[in-house]
C-alpha atoms as a PDB file:
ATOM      1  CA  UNK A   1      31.119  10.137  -5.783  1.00  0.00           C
ATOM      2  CA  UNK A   2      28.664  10.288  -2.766  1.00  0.00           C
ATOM      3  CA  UNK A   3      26.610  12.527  -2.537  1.00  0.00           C
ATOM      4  CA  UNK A   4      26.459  14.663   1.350  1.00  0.00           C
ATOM      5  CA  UNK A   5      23.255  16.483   2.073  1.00  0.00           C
ATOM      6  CA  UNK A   6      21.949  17.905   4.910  1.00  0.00           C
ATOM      7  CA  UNK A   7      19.900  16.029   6.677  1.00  0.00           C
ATOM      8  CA  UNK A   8      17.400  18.560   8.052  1.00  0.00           C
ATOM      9  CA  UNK A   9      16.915  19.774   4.706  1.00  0.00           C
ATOM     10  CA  UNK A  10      17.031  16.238   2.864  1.00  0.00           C
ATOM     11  CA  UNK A  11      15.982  13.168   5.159  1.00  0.00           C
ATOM     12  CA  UNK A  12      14.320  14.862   8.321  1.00  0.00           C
ATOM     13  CA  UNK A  13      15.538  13.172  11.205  1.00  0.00           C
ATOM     14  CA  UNK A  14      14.566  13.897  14.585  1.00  0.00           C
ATOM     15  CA  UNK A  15      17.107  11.892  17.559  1.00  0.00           C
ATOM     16  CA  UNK A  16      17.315  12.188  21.108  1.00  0.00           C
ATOM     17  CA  UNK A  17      20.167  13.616  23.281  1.00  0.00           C
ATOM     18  CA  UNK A  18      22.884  11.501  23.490  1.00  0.00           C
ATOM     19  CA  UNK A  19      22.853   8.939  26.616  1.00  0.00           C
ATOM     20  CA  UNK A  20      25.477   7.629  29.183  1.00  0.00           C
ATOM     21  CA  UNK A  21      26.193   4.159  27.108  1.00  0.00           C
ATOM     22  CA  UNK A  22      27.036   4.913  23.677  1.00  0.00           C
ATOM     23  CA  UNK A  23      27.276   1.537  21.503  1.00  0.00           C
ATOM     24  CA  UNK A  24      30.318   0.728  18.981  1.00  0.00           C
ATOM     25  CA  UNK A  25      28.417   1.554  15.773  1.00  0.00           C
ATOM     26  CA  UNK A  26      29.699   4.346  13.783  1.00  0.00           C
ATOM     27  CA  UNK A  27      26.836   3.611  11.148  1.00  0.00           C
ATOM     28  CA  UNK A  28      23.591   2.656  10.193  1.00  0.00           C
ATOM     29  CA  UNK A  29      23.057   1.608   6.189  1.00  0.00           C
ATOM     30  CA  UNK A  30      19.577   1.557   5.015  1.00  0.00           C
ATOM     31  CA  UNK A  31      18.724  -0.003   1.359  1.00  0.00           C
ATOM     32  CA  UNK A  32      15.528   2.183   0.456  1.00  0.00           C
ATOM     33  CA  UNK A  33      14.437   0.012  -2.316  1.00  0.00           C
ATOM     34  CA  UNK A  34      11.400   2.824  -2.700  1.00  0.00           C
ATOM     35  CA  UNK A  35       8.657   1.274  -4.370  1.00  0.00           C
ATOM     36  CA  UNK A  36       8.477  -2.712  -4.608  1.00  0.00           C
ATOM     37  CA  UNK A  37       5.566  -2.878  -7.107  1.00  0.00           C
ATOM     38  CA  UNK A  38       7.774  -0.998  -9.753  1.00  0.00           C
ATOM     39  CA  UNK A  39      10.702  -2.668  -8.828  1.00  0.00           C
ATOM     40  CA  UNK A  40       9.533  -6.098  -9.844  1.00  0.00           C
ATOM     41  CA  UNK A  41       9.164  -4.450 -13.429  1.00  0.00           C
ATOM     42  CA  UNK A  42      12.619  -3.518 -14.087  1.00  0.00           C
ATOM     43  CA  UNK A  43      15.124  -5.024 -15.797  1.00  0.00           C
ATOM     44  CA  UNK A  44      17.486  -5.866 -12.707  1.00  0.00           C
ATOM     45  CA  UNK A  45      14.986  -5.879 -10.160  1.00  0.00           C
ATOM     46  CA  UNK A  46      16.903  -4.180  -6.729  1.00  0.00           C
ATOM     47  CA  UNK A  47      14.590  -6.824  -4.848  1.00  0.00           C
ATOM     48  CA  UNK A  48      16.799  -9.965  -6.891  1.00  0.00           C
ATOM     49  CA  UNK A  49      20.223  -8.507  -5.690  1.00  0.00           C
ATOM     50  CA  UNK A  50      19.709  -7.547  -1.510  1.00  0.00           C
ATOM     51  CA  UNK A  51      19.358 -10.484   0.462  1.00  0.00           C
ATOM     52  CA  UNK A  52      23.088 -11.082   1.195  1.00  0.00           C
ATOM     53  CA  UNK A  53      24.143  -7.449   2.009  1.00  0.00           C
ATOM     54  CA  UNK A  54      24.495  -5.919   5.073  1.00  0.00           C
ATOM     55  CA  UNK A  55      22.185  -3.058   5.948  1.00  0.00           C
ATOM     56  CA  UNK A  56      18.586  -2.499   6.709  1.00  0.00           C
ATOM     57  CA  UNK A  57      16.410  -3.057   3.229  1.00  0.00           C
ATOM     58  CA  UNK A  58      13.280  -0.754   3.509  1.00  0.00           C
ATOM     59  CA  UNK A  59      10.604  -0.287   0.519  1.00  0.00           C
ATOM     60  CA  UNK A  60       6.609   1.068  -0.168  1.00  0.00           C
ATOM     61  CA  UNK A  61       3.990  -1.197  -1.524  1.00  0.00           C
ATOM     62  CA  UNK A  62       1.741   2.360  -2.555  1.00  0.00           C
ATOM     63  CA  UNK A  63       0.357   1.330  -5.528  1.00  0.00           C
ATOM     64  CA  UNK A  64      -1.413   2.998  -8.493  1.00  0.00           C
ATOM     65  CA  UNK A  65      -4.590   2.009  -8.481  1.00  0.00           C
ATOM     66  CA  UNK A  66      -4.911   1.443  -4.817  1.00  0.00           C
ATOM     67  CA  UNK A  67      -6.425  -1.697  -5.273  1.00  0.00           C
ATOM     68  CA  UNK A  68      -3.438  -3.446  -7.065  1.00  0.00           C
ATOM     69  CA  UNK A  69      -1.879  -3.623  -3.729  1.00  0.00           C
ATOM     70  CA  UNK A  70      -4.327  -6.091  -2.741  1.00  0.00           C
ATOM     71  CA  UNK A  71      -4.541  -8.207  -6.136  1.00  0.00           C
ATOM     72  CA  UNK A  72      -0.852  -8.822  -5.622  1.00  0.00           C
ATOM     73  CA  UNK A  73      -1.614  -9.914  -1.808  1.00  0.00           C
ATOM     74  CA  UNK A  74      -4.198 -12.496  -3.379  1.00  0.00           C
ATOM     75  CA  UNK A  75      -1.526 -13.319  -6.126  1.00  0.00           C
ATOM     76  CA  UNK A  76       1.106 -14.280  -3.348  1.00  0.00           C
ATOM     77  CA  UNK A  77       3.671 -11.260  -3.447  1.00  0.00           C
ATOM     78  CA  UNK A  78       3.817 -11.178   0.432  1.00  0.00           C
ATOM     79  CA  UNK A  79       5.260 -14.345   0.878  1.00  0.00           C
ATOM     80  CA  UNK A  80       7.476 -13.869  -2.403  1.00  0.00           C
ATOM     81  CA  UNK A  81       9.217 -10.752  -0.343  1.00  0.00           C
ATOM     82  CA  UNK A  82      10.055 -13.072   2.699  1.00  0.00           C
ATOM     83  CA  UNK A  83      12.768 -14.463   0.343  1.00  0.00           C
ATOM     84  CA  UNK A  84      14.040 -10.778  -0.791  1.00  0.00           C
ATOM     85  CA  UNK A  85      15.480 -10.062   3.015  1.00  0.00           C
ATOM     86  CA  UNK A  86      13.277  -7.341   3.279  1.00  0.00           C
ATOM     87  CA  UNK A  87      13.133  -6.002   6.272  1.00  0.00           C
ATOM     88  CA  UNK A  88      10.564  -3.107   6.497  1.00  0.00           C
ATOM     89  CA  UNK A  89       7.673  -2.625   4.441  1.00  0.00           C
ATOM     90  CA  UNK A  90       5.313   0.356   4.321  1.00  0.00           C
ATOM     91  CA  UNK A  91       2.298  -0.639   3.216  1.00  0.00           C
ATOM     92  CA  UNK A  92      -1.329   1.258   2.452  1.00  0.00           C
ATOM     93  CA  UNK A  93      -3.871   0.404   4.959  1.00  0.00           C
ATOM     94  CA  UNK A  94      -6.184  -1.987   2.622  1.00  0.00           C
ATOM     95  CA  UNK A  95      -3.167  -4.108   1.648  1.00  0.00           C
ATOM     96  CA  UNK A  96      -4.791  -7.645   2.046  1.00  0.00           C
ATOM     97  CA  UNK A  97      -2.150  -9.195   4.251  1.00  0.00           C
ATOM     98  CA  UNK A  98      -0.889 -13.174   5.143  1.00  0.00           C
ATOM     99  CA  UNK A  99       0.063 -13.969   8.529  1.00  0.00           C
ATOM    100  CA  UNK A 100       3.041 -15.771   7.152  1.00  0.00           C
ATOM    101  CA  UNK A 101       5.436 -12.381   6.963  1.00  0.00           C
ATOM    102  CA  UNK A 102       9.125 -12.286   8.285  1.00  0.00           C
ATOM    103  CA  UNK A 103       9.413  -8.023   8.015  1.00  0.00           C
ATOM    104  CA  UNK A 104       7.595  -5.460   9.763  1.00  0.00           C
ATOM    105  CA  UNK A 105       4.871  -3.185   8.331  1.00  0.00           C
ATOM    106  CA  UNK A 106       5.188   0.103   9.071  1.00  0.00           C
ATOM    107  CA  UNK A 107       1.367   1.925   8.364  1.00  0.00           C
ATOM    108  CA  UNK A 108       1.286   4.313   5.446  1.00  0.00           C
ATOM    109  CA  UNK A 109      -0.383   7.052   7.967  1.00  0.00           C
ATOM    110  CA  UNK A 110       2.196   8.552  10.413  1.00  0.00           C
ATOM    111  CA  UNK A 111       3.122   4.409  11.140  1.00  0.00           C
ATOM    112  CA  UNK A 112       6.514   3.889  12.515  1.00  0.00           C
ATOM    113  CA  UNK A 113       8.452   0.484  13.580  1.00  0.00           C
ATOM    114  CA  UNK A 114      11.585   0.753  15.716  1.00  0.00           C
ATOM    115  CA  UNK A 115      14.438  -1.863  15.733  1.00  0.00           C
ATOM    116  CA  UNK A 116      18.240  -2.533  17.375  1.00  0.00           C
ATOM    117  CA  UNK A 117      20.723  -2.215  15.579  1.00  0.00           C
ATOM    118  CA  UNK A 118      23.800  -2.902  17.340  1.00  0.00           C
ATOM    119  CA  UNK A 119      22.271  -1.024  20.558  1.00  0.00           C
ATOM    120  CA  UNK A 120      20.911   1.838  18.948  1.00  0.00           C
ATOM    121  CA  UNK A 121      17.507   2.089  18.934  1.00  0.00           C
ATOM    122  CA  UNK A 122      16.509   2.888  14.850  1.00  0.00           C
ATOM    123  CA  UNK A 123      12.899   4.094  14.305  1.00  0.00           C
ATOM    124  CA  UNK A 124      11.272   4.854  10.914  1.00  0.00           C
ATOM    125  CA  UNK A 125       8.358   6.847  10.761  1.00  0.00           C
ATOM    126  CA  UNK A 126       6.068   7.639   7.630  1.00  0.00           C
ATOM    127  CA  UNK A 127       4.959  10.785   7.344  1.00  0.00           C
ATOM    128  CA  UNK A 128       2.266  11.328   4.498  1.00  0.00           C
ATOM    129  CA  UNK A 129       0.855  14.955   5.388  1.00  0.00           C
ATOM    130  CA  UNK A 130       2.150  18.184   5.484  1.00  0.00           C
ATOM    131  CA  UNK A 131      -0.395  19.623   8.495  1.00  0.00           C
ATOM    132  CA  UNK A 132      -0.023  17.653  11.448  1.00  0.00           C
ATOM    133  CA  UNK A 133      -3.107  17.354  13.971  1.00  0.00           C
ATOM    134  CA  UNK A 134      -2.584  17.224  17.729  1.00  0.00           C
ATOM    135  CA  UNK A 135      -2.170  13.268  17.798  1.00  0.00           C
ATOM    136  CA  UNK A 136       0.063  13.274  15.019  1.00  0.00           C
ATOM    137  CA  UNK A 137       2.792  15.664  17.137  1.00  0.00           C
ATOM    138  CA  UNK A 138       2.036  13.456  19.859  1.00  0.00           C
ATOM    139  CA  UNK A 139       2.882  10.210  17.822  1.00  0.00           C
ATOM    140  CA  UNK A 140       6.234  12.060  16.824  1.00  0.00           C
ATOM    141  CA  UNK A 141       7.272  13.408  19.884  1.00  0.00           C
ATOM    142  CA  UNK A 142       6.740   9.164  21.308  1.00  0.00           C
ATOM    143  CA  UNK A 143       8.915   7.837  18.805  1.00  0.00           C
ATOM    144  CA  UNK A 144      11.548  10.380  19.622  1.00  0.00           C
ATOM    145  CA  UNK A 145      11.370   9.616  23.133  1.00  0.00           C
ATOM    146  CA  UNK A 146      11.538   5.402  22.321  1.00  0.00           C
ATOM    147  CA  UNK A 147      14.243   5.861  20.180  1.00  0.00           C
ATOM    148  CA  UNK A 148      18.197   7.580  19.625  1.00  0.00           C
ATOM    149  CA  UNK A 149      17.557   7.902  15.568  1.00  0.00           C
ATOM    150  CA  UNK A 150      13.908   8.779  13.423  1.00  0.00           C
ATOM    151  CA  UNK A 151      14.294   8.695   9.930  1.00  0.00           C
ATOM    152  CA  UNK A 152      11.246  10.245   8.594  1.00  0.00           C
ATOM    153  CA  UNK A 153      10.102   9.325   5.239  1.00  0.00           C
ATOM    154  CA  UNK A 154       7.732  11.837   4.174  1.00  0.00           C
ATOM    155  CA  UNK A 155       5.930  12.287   0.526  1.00  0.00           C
ATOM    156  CA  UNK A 156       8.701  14.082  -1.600  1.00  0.00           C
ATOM    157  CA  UNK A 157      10.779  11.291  -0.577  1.00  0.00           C
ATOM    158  CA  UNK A 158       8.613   8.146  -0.954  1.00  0.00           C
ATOM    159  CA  UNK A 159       9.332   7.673  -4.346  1.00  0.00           C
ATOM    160  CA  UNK A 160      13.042   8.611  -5.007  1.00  0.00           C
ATOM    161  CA  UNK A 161      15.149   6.301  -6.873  1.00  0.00           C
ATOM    162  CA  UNK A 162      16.290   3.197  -4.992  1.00  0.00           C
ATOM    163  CA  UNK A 163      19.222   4.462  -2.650  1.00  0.00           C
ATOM    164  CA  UNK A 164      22.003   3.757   0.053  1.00  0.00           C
ATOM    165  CA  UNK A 165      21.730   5.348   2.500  1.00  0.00           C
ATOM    166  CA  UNK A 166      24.313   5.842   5.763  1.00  0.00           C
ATOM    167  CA  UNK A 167      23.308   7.442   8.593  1.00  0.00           C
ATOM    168  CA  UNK A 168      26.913   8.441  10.393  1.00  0.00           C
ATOM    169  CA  UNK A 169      26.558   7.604  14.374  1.00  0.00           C
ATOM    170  CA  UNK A 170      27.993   9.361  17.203  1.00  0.00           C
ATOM    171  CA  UNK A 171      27.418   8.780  21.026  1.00  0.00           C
ATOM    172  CA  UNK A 172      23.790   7.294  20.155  1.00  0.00           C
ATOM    173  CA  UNK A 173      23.110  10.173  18.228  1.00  0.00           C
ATOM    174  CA  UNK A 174      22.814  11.254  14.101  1.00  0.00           C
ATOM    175  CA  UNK A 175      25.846  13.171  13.002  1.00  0.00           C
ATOM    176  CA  UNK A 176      25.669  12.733   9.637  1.00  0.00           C
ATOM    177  CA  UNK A 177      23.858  11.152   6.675  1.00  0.00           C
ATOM    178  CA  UNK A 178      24.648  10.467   2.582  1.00  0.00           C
ATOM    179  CA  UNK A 179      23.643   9.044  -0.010  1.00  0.00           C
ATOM    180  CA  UNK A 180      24.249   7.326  -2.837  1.00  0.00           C
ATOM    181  CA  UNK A 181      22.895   5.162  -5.432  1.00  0.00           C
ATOM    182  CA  UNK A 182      21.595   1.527  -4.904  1.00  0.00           C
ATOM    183  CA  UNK A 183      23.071  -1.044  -7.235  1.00  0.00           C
ATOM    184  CA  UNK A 184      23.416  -4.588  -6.505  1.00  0.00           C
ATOM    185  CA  UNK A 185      24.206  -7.916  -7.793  1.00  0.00           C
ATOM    186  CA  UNK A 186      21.418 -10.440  -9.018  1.00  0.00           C
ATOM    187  CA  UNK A 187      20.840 -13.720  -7.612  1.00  0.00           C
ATOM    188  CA  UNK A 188      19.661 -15.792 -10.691  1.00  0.00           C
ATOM    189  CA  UNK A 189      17.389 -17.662  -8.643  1.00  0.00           C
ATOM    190  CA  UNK A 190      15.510 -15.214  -6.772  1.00  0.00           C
ATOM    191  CA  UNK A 191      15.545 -13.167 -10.346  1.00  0.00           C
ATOM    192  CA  UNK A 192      13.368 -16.138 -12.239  1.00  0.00           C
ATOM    193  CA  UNK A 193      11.000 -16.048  -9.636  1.00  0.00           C
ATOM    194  CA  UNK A 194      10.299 -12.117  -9.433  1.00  0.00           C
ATOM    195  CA  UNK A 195      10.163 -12.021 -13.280  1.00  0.00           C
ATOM    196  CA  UNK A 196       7.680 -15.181 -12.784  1.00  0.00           C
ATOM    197  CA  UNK A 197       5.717 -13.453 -10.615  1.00  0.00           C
ATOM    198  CA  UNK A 198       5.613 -10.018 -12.870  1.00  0.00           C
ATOM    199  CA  UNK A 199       4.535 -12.765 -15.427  1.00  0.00           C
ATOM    200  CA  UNK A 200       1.113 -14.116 -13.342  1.00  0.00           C
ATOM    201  CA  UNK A 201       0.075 -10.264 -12.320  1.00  0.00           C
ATOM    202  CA  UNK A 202       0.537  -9.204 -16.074  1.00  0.00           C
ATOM    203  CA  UNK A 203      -1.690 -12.409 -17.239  1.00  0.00           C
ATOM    204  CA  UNK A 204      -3.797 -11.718 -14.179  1.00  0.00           C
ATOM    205  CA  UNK A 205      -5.144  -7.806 -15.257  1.00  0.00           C
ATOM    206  CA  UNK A 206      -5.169  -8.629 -18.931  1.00  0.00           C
ATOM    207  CA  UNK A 207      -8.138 -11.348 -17.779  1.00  0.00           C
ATOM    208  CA  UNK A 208     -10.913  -9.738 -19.746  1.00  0.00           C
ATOM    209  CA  UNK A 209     -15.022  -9.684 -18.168  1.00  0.00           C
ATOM    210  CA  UNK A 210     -17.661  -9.242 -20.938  1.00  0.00           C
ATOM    211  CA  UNK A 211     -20.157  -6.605 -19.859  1.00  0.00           C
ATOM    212  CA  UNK A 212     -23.299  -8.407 -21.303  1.00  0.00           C
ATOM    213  CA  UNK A 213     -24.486  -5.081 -24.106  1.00  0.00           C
ATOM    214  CA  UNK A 214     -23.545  -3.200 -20.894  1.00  0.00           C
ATOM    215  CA  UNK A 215     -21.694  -0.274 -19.627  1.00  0.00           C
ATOM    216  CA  UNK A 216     -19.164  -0.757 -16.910  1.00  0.00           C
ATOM    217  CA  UNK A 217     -21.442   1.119 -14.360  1.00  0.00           C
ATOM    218  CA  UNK A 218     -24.219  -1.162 -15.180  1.00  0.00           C
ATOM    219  CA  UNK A 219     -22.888  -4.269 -15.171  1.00  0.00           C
ATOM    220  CA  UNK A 220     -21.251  -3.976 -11.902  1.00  0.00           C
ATOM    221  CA  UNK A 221     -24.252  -2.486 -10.271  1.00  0.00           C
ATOM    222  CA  UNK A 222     -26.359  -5.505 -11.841  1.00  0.00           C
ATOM    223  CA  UNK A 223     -24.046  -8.024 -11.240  1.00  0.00           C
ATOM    224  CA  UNK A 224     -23.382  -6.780  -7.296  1.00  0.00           C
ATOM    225  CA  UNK A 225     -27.211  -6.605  -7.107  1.00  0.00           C
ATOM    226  CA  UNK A 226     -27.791 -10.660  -8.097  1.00  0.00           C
ATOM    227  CA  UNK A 227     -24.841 -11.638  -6.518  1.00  0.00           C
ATOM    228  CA  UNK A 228     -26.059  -9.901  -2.842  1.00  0.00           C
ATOM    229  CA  UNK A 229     -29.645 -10.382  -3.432  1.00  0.00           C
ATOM    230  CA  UNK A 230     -30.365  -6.452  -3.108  1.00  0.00           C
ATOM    231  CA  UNK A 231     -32.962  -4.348  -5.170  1.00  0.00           C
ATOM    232  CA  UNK A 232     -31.186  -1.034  -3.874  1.00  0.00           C
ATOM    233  CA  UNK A 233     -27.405   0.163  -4.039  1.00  0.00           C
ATOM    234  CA  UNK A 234     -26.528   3.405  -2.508  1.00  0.00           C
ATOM    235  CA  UNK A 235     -22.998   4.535  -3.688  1.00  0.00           C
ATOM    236  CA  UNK A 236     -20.687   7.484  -3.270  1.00  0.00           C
ATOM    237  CA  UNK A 237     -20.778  10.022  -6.479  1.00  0.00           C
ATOM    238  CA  UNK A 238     -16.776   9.249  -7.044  1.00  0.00           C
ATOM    239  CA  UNK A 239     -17.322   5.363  -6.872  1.00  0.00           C
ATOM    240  CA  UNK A 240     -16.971   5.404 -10.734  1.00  0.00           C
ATOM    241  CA  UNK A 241     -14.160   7.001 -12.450  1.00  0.00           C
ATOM    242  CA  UNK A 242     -14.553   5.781 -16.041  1.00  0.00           C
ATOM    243  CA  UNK A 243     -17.509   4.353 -17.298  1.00  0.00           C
ATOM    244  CA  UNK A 244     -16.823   2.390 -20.408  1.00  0.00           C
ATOM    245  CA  UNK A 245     -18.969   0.957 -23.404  1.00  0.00           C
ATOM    246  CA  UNK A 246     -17.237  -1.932 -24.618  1.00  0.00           C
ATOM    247  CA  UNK A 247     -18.095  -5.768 -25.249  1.00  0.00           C
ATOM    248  CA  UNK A 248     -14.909  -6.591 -23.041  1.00  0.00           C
ATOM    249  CA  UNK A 249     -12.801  -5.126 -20.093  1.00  0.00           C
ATOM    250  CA  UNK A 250      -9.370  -6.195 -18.933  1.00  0.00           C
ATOM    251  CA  UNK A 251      -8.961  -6.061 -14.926  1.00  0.00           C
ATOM    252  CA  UNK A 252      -6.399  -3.653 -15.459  1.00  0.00           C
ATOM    253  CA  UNK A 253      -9.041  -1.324 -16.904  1.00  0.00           C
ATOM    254  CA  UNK A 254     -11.834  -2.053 -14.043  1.00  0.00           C
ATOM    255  CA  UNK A 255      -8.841  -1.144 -11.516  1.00  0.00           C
ATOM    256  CA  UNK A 256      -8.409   2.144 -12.966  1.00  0.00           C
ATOM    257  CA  UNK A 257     -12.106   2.623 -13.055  1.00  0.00           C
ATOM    258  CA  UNK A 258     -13.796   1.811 -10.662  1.00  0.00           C
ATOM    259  CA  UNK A 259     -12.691   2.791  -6.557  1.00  0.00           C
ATOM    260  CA  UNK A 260     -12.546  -1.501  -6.150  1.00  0.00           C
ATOM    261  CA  UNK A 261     -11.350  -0.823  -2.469  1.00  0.00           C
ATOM    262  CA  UNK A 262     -14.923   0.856  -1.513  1.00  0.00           C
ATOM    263  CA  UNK A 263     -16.823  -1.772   0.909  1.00  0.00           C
ATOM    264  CA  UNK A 264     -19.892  -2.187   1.335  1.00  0.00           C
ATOM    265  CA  UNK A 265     -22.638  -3.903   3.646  1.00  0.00           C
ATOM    266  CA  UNK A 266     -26.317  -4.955   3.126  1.00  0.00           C
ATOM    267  CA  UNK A 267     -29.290  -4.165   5.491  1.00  0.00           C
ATOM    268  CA  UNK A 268     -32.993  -3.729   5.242  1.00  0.00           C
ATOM    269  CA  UNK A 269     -34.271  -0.288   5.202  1.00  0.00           C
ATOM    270  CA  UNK A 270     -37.892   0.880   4.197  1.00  0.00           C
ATOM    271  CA  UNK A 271     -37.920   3.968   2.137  1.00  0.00           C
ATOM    272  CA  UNK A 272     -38.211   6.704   4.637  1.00  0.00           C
ATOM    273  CA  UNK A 273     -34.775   5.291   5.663  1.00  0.00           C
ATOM    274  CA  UNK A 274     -33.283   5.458   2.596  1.00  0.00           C
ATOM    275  CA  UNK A 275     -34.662   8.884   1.559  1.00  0.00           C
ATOM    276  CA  UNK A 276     -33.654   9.999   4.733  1.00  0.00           C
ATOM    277  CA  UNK A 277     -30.306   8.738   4.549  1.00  0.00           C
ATOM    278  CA  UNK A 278     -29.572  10.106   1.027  1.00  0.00           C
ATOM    279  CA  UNK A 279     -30.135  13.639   2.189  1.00  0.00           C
ATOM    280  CA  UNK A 280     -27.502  13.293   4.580  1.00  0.00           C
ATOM    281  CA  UNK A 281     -24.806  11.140   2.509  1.00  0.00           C
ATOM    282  CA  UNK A 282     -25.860  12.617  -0.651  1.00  0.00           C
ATOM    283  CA  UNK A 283     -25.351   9.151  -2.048  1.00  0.00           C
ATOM    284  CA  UNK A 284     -25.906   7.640  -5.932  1.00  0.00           C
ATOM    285  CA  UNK A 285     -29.404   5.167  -5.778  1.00  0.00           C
ATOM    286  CA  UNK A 286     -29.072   2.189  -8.167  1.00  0.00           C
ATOM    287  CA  UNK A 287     -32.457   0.169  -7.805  1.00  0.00           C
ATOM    288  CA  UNK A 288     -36.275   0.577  -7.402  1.00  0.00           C
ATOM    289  CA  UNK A 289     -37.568   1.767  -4.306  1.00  0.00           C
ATOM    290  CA  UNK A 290     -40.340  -0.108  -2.640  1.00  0.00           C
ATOM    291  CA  UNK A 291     -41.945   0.070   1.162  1.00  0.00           C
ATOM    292  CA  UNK A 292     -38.990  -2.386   1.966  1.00  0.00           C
ATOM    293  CA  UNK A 293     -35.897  -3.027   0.855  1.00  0.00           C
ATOM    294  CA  UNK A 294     -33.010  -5.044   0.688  1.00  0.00           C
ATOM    295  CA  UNK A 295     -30.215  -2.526   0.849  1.00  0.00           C
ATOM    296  CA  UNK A 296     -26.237  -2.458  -0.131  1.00  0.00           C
ATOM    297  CA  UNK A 297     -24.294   0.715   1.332  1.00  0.00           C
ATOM    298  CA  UNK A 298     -21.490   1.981   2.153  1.00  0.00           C
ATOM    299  CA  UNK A 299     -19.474   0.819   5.419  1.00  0.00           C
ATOM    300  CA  UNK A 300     -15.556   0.620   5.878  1.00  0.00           C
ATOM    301  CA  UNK A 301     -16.091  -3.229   7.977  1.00  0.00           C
ATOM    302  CA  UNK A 302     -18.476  -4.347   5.061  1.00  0.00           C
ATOM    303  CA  UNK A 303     -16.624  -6.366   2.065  1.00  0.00           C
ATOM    304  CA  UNK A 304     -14.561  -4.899  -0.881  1.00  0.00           C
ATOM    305  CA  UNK A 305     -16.620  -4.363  -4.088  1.00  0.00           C
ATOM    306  CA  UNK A 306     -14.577  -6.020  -6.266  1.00  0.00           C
ATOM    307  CA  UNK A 307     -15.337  -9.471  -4.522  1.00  0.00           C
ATOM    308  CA  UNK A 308     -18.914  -8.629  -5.086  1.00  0.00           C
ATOM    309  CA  UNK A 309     -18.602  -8.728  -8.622  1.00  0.00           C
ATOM    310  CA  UNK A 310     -15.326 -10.282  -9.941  1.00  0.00           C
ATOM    311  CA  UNK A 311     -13.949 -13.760  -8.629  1.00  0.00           C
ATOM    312  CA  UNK A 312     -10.357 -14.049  -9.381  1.00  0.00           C
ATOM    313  CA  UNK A 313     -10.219 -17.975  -8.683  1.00  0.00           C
ATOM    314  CA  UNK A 314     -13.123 -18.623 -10.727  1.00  0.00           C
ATOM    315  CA  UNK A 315     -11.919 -18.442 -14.250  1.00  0.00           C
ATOM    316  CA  UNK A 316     -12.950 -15.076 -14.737  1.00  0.00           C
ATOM    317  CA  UNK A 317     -12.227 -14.015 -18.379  1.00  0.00           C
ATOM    318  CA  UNK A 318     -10.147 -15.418 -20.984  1.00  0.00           C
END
């Protein structure tokens, strides 16, 4: 039985006032796949079975560790979802992206995308925070004005179970929403190549590095140092979350220790600089300090971390 919810209480959707034309459409069905990194673990994969049905197909790529979001990029999952029928994807801001996409991103930070369905103008808008500044109103209020229905997908709702949901349509404006759960059919095809794929990112973060009579923190700070030619590495205090003593490390482990997405940039700085620096940042110093310096620090244009230290293309591990 389908469930009927409010949907100011439920899905908060804002829509405009109704307008002189009012299409033919009497609904709008969504497929709200929720999050496509789990999905591609499951048994029946939701992504296998929604290509051929009507309906918009939305889902999140907010993964756990954030930087698994970009080892599936590198591992060709962007290009896999072109052949899902995906339509919209809301993705975290360091997701490394191709240019060879057919579905539009909507930005995990109060992003929205707007489409037409049938002559109504449908916009989706992710919300991910509960105090809204002065721009983020502003951003609302636009999307209202550019379009007759804004579903708003905010946190509690991110990660619900995949779901059907119909958003009832009358004179360009929401009258009604439910919802019910997603089940589909699986294409046998598109199945084999999602559990393929789940296959290459499982071998992929079992890959194991050998930390050299190390601990993680100090190979990764020795290693970054020879590979960028530095002496001195100035780091934020939460860079590392685990630092392990072990001969060997799985990827999977280094992801969930160590912030991978953290760039980083090199300059030359003479000690003053850097002393005067750390008083202000507050930063970690890995290195000796001498009148000059080749320096690595933190800067959100610089280069990810990881790539300064582990090269997936390179035979890295077993």
């Amino acid at each position: 039985m389908r469930l009927r919810y409010l949907f100011l209480l439920v899905f908060p959707l804002l829509f405009n006032c109704p307008k002189k034309y009012a299409p033919d459409v009497e609904s709008i069905e969504v497929l709200y796949v929720s999050s496509l990194y789990n999905d591609i673990y499951q048994d029946q994969p939701i992504l296998a079975g929604i290509k051929a049905l009507p309906g918009l197909k939305v889902g999140h790529l907010k993964t756990n560790p954030p930087f698994m979001s970009v080892i599936l990029g590198r591992l060709g999952f962007y290009e896999l979802l072109n052949e899902t029928g995906i339509d919209f994807v809301i993705a975290d801001s360091l997701t490394f992206w191709t240019d060879n996409i057919n579905y539009f991103l909507v930005p995990k930070s109060m992003g929205y995308a707007i489409t037409n369905y049938e002559g109504i103008r449908f916009a989706i808008l992710r919300k991910d925070k509960d105090t809204l500044a002065i721009a983020d109103e502003t951003q609302i209020s636009l999307v209202k004005q550019r379009s007759d229905v804004l579903w708003i997908i905010e946190n509690s709702l991110l990660d619900i179970a995949p779901t059907r949901i119909n958003f009832f349509i009358q004179d360009r404006g929401l009258a009604d929403t439910t919802m019910t759960a997603l089940k589909v059919e699986m294409d046998s095809s598109l199945y084999g190549k999602i559990k393929e794929f789940k296959d290459k990112v499982e071998q992929t973060v079992s890959q194991k590095t050998y930390l050299e009579q190390k601990n993680l923190k100090a190979y990764i700070l020795s290693t970054v140092s020879l590979n960028e030619g530095v002496n001195i590495i100035l780091y934020a205090q939460g860079l590392f979350i685990n630092n392990i003593s072990s001969d060997s490390i799985t990827l999977e482990e280094i992801l969930n220790s160590v912030v991978c997405e953290m760039k980083f940039s090199k300059m030359v700085m003479n000690k003053k600089q850097i002393q005067e620096l750390n008083e202000e940042k507050e930063y970690e110093i890995w290195g000796k300090l001498k009148k000059n310096n080749n320096v690595l620090l933190p800067d959100e244009y610089g280069i990810y971390l990881f790539d300064m230290f582990y090269k997936m293309s390179s035979g890295h591990g077993e």
